[in-house]
PDB file of N, CA and C in Angstrom:
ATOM      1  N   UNK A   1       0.841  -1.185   0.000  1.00  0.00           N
ATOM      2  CA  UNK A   1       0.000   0.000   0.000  1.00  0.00           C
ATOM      3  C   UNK A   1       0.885   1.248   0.000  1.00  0.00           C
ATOM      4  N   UNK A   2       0.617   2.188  -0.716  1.00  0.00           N
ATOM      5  CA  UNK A   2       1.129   3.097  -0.697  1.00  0.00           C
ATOM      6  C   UNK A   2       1.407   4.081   0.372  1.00  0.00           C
ATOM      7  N   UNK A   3       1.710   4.810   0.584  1.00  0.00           N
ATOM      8  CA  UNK A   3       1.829   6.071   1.596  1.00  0.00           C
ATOM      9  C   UNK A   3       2.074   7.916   1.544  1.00  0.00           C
ATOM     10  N   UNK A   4       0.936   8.433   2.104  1.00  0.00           N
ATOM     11  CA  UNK A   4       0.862   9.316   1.665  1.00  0.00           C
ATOM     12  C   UNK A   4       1.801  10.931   3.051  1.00  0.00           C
ATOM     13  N   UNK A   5       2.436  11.134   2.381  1.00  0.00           N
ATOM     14  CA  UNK A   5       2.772  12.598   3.253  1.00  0.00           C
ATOM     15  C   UNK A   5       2.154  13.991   3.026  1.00  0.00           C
ATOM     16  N   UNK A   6       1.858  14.785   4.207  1.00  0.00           N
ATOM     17  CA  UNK A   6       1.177  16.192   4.266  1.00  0.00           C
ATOM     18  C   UNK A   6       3.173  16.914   4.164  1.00  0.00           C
ATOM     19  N   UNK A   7       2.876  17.472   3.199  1.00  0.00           N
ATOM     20  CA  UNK A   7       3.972  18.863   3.085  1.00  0.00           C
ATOM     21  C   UNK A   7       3.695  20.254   3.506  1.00  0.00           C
ATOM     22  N   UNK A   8       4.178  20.743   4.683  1.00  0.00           N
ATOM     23  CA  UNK A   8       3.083  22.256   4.744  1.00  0.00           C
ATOM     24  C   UNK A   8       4.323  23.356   4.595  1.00  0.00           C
ATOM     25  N   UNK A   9       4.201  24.474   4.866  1.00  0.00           N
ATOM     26  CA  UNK A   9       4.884  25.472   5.219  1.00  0.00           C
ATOM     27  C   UNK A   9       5.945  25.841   3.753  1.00  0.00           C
ATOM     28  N   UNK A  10       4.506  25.055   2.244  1.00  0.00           N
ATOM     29  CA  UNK A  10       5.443  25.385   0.852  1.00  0.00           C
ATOM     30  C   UNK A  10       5.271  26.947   0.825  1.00  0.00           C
ATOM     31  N   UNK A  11       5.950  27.367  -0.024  1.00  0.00           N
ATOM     32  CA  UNK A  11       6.355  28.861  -0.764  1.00  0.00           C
ATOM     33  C   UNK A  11       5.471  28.843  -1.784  1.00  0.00           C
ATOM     34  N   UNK A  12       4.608  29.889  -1.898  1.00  0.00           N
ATOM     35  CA  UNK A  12       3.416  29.910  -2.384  1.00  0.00           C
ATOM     36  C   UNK A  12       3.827  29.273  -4.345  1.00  0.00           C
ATOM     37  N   UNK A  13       4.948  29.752  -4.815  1.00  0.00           N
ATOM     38  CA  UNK A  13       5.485  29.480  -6.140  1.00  0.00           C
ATOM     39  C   UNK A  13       5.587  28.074  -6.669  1.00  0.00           C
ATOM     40  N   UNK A  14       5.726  27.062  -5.554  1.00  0.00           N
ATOM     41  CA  UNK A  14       6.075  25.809  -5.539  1.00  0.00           C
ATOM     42  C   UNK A  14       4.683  25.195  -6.617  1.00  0.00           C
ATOM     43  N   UNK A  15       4.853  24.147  -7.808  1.00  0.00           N
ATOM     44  CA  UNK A  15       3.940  23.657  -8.254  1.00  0.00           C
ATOM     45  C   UNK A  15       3.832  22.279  -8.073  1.00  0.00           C
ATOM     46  N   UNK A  16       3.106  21.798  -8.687  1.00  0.00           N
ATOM     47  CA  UNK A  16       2.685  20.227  -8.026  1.00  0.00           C
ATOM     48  C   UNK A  16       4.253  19.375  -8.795  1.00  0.00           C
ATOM     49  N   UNK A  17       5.123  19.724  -9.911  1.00  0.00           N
ATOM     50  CA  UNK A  17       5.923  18.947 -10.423  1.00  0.00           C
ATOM     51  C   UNK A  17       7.298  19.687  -9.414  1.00  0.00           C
ATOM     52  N   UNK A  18       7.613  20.713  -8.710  1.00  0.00           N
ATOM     53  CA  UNK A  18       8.221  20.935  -8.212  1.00  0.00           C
ATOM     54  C   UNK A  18       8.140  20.356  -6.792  1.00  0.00           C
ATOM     55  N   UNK A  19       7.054  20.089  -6.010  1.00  0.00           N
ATOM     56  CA  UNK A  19       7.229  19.415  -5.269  1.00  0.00           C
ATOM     57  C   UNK A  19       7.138  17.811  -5.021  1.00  0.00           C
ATOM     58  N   UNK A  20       6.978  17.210  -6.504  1.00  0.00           N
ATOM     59  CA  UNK A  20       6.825  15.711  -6.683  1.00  0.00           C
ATOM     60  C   UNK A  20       8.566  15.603  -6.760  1.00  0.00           C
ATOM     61  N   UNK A  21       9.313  16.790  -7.346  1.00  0.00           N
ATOM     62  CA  UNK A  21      11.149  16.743  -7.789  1.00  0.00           C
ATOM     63  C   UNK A  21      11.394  16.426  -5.843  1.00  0.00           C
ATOM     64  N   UNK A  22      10.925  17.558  -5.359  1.00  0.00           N
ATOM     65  CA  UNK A  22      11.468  17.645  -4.431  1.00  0.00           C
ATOM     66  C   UNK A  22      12.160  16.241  -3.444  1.00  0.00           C
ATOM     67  N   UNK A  23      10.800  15.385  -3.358  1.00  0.00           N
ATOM     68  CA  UNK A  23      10.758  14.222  -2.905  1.00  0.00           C
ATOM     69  C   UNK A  23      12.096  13.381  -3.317  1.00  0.00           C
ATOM     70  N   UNK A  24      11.592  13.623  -4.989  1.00  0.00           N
ATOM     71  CA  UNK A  24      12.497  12.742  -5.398  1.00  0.00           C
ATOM     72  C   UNK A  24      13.844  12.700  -5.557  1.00  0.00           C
ATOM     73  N   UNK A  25      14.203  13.699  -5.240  1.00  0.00           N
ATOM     74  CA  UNK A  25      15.729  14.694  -5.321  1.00  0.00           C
ATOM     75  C   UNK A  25      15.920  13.824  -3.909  1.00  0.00           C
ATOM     76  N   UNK A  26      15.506  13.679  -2.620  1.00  0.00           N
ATOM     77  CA  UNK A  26      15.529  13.105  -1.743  1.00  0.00           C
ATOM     78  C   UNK A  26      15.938  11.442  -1.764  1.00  0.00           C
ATOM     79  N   UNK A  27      15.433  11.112  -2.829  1.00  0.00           N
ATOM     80  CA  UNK A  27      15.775   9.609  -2.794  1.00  0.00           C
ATOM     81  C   UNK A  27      14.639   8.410  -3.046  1.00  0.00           C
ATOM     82  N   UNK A  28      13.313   9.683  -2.938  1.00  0.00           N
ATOM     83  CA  UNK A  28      12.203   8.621  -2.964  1.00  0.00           C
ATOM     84  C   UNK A  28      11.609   8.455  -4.109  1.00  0.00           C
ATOM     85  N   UNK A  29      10.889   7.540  -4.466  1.00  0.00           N
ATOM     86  CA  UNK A  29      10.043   7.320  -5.207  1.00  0.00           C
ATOM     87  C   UNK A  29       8.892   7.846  -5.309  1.00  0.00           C
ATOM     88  N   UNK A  30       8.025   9.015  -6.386  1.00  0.00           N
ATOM     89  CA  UNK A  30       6.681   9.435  -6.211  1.00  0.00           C
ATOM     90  C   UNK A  30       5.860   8.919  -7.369  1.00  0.00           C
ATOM     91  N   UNK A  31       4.658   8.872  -6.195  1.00  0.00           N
ATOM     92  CA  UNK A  31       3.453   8.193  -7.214  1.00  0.00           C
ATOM     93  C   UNK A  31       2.454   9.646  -7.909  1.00  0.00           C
ATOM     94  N   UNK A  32       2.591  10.413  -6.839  1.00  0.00           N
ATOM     95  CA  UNK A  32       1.804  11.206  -7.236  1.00  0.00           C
ATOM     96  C   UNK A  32       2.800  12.858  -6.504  1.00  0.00           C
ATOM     97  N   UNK A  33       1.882  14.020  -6.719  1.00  0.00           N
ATOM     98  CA  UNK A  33       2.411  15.046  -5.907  1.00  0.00           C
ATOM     99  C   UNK A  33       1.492  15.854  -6.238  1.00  0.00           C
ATOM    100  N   UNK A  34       0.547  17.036  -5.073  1.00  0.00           N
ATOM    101  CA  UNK A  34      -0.010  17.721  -5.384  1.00  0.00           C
ATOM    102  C   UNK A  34      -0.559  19.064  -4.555  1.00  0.00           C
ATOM    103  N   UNK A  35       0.045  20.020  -5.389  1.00  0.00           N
ATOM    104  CA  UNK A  35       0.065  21.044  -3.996  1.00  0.00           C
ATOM    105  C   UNK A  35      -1.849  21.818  -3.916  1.00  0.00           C
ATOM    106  N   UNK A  36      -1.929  22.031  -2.662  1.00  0.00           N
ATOM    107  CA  UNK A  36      -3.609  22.011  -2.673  1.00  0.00           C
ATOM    108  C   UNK A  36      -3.427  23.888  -3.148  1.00  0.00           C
ATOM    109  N   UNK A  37      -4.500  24.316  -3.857  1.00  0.00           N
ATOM    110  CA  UNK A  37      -4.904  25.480  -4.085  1.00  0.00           C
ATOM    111  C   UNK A  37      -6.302  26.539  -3.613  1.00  0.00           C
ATOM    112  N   UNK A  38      -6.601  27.430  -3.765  1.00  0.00           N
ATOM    113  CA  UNK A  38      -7.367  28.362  -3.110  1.00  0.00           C
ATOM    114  C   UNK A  38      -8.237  27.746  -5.034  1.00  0.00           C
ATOM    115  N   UNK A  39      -9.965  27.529  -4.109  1.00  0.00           N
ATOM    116  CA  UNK A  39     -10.768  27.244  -4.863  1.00  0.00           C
ATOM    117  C   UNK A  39     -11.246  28.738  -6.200  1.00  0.00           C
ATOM    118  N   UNK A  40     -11.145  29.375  -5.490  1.00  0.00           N
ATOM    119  CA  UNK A  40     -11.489  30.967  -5.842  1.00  0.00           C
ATOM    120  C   UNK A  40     -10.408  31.174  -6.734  1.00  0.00           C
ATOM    121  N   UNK A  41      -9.396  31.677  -6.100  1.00  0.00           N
ATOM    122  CA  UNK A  41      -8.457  32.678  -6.483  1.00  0.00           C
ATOM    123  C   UNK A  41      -7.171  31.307  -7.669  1.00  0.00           C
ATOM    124  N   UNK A  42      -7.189  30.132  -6.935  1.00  0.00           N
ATOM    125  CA  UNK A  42      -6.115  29.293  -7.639  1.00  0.00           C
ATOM    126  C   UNK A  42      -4.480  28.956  -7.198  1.00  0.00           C
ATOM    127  N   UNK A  43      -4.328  30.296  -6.246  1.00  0.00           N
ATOM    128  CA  UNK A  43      -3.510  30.680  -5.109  1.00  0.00           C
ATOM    129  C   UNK A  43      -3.097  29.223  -4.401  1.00  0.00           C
ATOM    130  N   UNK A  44      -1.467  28.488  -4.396  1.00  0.00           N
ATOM    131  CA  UNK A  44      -1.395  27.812  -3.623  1.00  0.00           C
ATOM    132  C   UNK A  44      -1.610  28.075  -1.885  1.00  0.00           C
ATOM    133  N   UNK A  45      -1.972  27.383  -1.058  1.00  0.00           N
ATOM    134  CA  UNK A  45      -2.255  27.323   0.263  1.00  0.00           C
ATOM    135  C   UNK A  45      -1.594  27.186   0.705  1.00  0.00           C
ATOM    136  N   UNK A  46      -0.001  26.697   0.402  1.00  0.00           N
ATOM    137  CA  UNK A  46       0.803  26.438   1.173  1.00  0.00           C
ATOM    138  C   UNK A  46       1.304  25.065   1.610  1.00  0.00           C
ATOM    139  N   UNK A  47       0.230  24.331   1.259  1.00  0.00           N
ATOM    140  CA  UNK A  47       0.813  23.074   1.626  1.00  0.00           C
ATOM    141  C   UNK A  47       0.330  22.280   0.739  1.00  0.00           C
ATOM    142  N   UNK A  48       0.686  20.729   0.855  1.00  0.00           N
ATOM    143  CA  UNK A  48       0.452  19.856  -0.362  1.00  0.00           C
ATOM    144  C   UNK A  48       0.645  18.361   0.070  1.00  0.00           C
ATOM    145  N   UNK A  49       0.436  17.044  -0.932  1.00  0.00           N
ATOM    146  CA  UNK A  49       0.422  15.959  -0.618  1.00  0.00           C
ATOM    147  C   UNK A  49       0.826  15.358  -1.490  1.00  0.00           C
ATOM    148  N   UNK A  50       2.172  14.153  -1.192  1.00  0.00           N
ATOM    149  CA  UNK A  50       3.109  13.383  -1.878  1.00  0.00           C
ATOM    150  C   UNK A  50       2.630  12.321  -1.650  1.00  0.00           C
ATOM    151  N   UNK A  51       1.733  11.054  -3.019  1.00  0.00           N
ATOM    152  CA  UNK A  51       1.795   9.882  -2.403  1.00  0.00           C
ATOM    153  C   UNK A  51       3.396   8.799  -3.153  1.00  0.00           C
ATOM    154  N   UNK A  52       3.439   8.517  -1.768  1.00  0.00           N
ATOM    155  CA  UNK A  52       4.939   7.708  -2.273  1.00  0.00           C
ATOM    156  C   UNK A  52       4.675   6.272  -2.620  1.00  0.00           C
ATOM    157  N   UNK A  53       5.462   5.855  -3.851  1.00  0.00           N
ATOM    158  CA  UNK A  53       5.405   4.716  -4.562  1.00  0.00           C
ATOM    159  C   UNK A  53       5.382   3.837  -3.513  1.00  0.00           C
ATOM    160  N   UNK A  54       4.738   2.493  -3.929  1.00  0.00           N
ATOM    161  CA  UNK A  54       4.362   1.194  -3.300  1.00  0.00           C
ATOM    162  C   UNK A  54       6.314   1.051  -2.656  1.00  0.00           C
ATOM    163  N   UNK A  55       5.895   0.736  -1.519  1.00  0.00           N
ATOM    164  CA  UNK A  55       7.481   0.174  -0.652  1.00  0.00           C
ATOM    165  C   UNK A  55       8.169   0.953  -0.363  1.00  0.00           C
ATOM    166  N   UNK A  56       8.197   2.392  -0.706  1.00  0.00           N
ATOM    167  CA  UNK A  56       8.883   3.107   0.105  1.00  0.00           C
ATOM    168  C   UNK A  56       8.557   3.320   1.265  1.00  0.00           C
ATOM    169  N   UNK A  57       9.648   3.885   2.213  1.00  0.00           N
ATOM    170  CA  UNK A  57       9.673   4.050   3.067  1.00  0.00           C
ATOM    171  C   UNK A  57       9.112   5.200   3.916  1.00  0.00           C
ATOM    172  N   UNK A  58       7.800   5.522   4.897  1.00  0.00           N
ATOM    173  CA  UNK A  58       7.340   6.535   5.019  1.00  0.00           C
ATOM    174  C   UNK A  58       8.062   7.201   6.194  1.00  0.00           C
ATOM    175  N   UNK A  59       8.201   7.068   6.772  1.00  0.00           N
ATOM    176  CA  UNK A  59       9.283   7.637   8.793  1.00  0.00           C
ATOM    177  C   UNK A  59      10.168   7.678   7.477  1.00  0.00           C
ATOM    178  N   UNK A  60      11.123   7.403   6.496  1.00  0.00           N
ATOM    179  CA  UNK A  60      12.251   7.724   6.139  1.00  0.00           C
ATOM    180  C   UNK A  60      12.392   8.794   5.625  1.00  0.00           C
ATOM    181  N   UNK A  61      11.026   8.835   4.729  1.00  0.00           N
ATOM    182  CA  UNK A  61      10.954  10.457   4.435  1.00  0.00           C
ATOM    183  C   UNK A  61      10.508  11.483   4.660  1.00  0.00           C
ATOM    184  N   UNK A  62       9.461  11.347   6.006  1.00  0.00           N
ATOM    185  CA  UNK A  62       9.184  12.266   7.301  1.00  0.00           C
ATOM    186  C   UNK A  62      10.890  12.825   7.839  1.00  0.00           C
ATOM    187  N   UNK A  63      11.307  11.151   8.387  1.00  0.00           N
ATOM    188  CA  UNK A  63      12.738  12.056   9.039  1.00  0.00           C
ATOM    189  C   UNK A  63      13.565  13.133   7.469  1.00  0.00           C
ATOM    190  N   UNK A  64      14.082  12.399   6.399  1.00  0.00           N
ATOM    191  CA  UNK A  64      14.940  13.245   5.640  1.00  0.00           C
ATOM    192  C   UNK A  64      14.524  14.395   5.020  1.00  0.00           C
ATOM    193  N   UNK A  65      13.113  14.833   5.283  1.00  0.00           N
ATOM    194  CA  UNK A  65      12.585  15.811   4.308  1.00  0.00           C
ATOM    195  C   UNK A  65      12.023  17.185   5.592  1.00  0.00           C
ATOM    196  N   UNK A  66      11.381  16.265   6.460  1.00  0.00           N
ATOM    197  CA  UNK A  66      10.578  17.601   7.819  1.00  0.00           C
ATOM    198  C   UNK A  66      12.028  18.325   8.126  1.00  0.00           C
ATOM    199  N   UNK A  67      11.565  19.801   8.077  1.00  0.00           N
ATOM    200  CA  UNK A  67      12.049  20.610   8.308  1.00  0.00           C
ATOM    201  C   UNK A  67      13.330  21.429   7.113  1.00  0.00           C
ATOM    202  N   UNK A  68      13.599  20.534   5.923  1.00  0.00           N
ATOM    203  CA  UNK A  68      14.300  21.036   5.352  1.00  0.00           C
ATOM    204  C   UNK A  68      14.060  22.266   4.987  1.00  0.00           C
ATOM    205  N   UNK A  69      14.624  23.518   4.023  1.00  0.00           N
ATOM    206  CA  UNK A  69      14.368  24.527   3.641  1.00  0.00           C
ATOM    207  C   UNK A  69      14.214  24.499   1.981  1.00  0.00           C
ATOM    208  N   UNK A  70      13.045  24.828   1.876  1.00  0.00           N
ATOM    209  CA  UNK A  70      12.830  25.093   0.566  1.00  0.00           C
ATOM    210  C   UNK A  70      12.356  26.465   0.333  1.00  0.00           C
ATOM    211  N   UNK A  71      13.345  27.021  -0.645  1.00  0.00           N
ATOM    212  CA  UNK A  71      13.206  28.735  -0.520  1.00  0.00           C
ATOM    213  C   UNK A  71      13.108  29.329   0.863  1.00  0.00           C
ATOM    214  N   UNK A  72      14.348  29.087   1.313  1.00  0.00           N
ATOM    215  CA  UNK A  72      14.473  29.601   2.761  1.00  0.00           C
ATOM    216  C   UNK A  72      13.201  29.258   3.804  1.00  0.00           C
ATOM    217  N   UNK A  73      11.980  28.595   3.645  1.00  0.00           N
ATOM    218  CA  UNK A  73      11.281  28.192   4.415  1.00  0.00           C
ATOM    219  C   UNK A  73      11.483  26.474   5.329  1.00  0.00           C
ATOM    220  N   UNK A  74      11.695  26.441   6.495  1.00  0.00           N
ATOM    221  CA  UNK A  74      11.360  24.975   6.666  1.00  0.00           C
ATOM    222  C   UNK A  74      10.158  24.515   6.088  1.00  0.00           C
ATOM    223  N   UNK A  75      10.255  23.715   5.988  1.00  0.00           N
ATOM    224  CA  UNK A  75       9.191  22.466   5.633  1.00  0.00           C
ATOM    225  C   UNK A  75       8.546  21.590   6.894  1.00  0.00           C
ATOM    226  N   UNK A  76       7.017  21.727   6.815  1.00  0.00           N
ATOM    227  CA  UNK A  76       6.895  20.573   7.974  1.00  0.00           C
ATOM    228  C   UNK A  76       6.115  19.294   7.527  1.00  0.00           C
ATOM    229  N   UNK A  77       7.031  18.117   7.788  1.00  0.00           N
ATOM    230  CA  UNK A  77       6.753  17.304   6.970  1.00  0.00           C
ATOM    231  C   UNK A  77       6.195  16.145   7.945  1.00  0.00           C
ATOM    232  N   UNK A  78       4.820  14.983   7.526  1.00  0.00           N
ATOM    233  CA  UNK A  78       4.423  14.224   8.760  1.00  0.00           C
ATOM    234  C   UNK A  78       3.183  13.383   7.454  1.00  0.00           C
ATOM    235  N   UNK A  79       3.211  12.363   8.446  1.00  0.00           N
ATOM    236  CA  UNK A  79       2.127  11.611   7.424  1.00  0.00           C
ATOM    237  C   UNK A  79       0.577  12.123   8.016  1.00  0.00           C
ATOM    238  N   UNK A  80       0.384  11.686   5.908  1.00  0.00           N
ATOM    239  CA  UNK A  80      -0.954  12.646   6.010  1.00  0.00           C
ATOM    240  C   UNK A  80      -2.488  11.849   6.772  1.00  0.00           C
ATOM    241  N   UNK A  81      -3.239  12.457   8.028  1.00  0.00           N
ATOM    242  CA  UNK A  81      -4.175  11.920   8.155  1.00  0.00           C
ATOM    243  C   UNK A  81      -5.538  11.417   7.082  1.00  0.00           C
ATOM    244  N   UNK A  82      -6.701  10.475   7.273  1.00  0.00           N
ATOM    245  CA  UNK A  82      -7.497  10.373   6.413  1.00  0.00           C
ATOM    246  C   UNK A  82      -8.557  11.885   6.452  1.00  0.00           C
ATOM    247  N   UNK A  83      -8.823  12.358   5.113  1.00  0.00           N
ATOM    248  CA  UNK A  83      -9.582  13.169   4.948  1.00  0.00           C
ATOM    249  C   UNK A  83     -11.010  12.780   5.776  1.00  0.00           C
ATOM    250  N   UNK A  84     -11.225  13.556   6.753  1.00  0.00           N
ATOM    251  CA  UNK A  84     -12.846  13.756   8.051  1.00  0.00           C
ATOM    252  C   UNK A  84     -13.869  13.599   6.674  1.00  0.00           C
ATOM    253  N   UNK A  85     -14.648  12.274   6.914  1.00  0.00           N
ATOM    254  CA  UNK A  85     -15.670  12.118   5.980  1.00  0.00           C
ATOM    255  C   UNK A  85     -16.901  13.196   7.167  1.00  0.00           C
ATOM    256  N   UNK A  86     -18.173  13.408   6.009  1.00  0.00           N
ATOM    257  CA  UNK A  86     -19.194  14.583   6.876  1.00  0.00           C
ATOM    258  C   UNK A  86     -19.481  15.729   5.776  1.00  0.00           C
ATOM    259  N   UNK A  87     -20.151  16.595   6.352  1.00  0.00           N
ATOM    260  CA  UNK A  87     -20.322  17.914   5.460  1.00  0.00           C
ATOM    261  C   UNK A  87     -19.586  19.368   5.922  1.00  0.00           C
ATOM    262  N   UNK A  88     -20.278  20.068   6.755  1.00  0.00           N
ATOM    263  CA  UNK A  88     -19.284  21.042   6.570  1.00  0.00           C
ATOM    264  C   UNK A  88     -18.175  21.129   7.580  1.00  0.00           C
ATOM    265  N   UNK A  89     -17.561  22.246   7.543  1.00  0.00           N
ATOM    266  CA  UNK A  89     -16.638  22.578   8.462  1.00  0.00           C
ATOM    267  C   UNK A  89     -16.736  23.292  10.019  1.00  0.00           C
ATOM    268  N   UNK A  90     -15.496  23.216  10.322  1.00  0.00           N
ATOM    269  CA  UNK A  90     -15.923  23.957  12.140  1.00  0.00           C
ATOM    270  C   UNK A  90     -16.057  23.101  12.802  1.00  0.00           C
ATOM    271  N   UNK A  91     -16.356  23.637  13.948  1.00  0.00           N
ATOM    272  CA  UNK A  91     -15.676  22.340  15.200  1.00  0.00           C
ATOM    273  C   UNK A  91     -17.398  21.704  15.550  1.00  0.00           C
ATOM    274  N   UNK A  92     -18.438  22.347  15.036  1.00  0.00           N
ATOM    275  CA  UNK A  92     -19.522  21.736  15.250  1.00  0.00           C
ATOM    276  C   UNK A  92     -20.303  21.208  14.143  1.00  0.00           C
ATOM    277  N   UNK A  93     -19.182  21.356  13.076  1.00  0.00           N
ATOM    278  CA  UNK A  93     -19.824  20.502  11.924  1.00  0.00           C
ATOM    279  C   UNK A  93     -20.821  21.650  10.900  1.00  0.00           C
ATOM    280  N   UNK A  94     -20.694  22.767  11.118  1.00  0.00           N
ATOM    281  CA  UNK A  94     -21.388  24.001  10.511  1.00  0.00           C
ATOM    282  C   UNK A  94     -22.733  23.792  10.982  1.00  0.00           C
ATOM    283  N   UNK A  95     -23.236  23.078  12.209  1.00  0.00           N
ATOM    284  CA  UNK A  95     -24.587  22.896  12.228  1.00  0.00           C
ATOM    285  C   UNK A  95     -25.148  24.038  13.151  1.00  0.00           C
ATOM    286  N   UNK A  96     -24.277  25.134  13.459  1.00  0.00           N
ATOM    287  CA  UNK A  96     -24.997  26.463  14.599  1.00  0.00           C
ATOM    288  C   UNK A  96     -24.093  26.227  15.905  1.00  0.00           C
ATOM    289  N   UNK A  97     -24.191  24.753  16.500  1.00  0.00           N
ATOM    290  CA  UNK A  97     -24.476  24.539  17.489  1.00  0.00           C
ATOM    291  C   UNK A  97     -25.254  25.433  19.240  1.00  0.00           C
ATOM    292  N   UNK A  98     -26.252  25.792  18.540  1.00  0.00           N
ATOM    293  CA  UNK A  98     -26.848  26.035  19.637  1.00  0.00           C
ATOM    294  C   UNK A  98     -26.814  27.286  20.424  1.00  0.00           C
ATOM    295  N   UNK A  99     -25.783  28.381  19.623  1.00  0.00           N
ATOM    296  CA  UNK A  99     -25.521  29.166  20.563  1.00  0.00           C
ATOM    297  C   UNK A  99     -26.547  30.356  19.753  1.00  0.00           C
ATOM    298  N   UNK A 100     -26.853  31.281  21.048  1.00  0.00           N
ATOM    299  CA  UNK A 100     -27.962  32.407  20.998  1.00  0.00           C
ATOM    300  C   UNK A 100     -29.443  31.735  19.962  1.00  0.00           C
ATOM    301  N   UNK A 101     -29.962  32.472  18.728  1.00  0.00           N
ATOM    302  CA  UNK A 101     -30.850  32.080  18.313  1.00  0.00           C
ATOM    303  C   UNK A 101     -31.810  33.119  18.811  1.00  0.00           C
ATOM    304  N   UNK A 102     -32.907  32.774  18.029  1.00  0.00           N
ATOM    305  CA  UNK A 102     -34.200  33.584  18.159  1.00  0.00           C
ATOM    306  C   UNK A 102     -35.513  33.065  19.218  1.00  0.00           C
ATOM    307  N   UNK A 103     -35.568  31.790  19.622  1.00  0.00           N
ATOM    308  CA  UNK A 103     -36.598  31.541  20.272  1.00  0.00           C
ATOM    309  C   UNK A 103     -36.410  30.943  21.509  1.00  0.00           C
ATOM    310  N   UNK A 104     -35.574  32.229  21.827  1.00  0.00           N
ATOM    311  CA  UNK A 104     -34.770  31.620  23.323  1.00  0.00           C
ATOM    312  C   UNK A 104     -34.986  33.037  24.114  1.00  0.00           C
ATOM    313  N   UNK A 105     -35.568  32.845  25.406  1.00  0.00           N
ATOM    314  CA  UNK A 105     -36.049  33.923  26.458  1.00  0.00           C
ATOM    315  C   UNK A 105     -34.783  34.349  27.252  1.00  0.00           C
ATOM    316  N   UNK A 106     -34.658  35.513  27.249  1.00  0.00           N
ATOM    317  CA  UNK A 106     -33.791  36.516  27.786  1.00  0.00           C
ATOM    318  C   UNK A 106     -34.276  37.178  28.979  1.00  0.00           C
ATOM    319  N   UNK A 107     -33.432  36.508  30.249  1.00  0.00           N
ATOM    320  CA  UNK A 107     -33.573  36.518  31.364  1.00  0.00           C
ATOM    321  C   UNK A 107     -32.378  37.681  32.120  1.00  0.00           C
ATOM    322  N   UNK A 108     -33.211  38.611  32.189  1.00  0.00           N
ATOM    323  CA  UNK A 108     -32.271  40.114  32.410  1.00  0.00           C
ATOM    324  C   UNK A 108     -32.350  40.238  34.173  1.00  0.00           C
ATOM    325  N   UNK A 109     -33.291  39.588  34.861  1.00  0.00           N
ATOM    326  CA  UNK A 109     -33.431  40.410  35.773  1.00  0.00           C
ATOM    327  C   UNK A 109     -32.716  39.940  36.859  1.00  0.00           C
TER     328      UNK A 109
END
């Protein structure tokens, strides 16, 4: 099975074939590389996701790659969690949670 790494703290210039080199300049093997962008604007975000070829090694390229400098920035490098299945965002799931509202009695006295 493959393995996937979160790259954060890229330089906004960095493109998805510059950071698939990057990896590989390292020693590894890439299956894929892809830096995430601003839906709107197209604007990289800053960070991105390397999946590494079947058998490589993932701690090998957490340790040789986290923290390096690319364009004078460290890099923070760590394997990537599974994308939160659900709908929206926020810590309550975009559902309100509950706070103030309209049909709630206001007790002043």
């Amino acid at each position: 099975m493959a393995s996937k790494l979160f790259v954060g703290n890229l330089p906004r210039s960095v493109t998805d074939g510059d950071l698939g080199d990057l990896v590989t300049n390292a020693g590894f093997r890439v299956a894929s590389a892809v830096v995430i962008r601003d839906k709107m604007t197209g604007d990289s975000r800053g960070f991105g996701f390397v999946e590494l070829a079947e058998g490589e090694n993932l701690q090998a390229a957490i340790d040789g790659l986290n923290g390096k400098a690319l364009e004078g920035r460290p890099l923070t490098v760590n394997e990537a969690r599974p994308q939160r299945t659900g709908g929206s965002s926020g810590p309550r799931g975009g559902r309100g949670g509950g706070h103030g509202g309209f049909n709630k009695r206001r007790r002043d006295w």
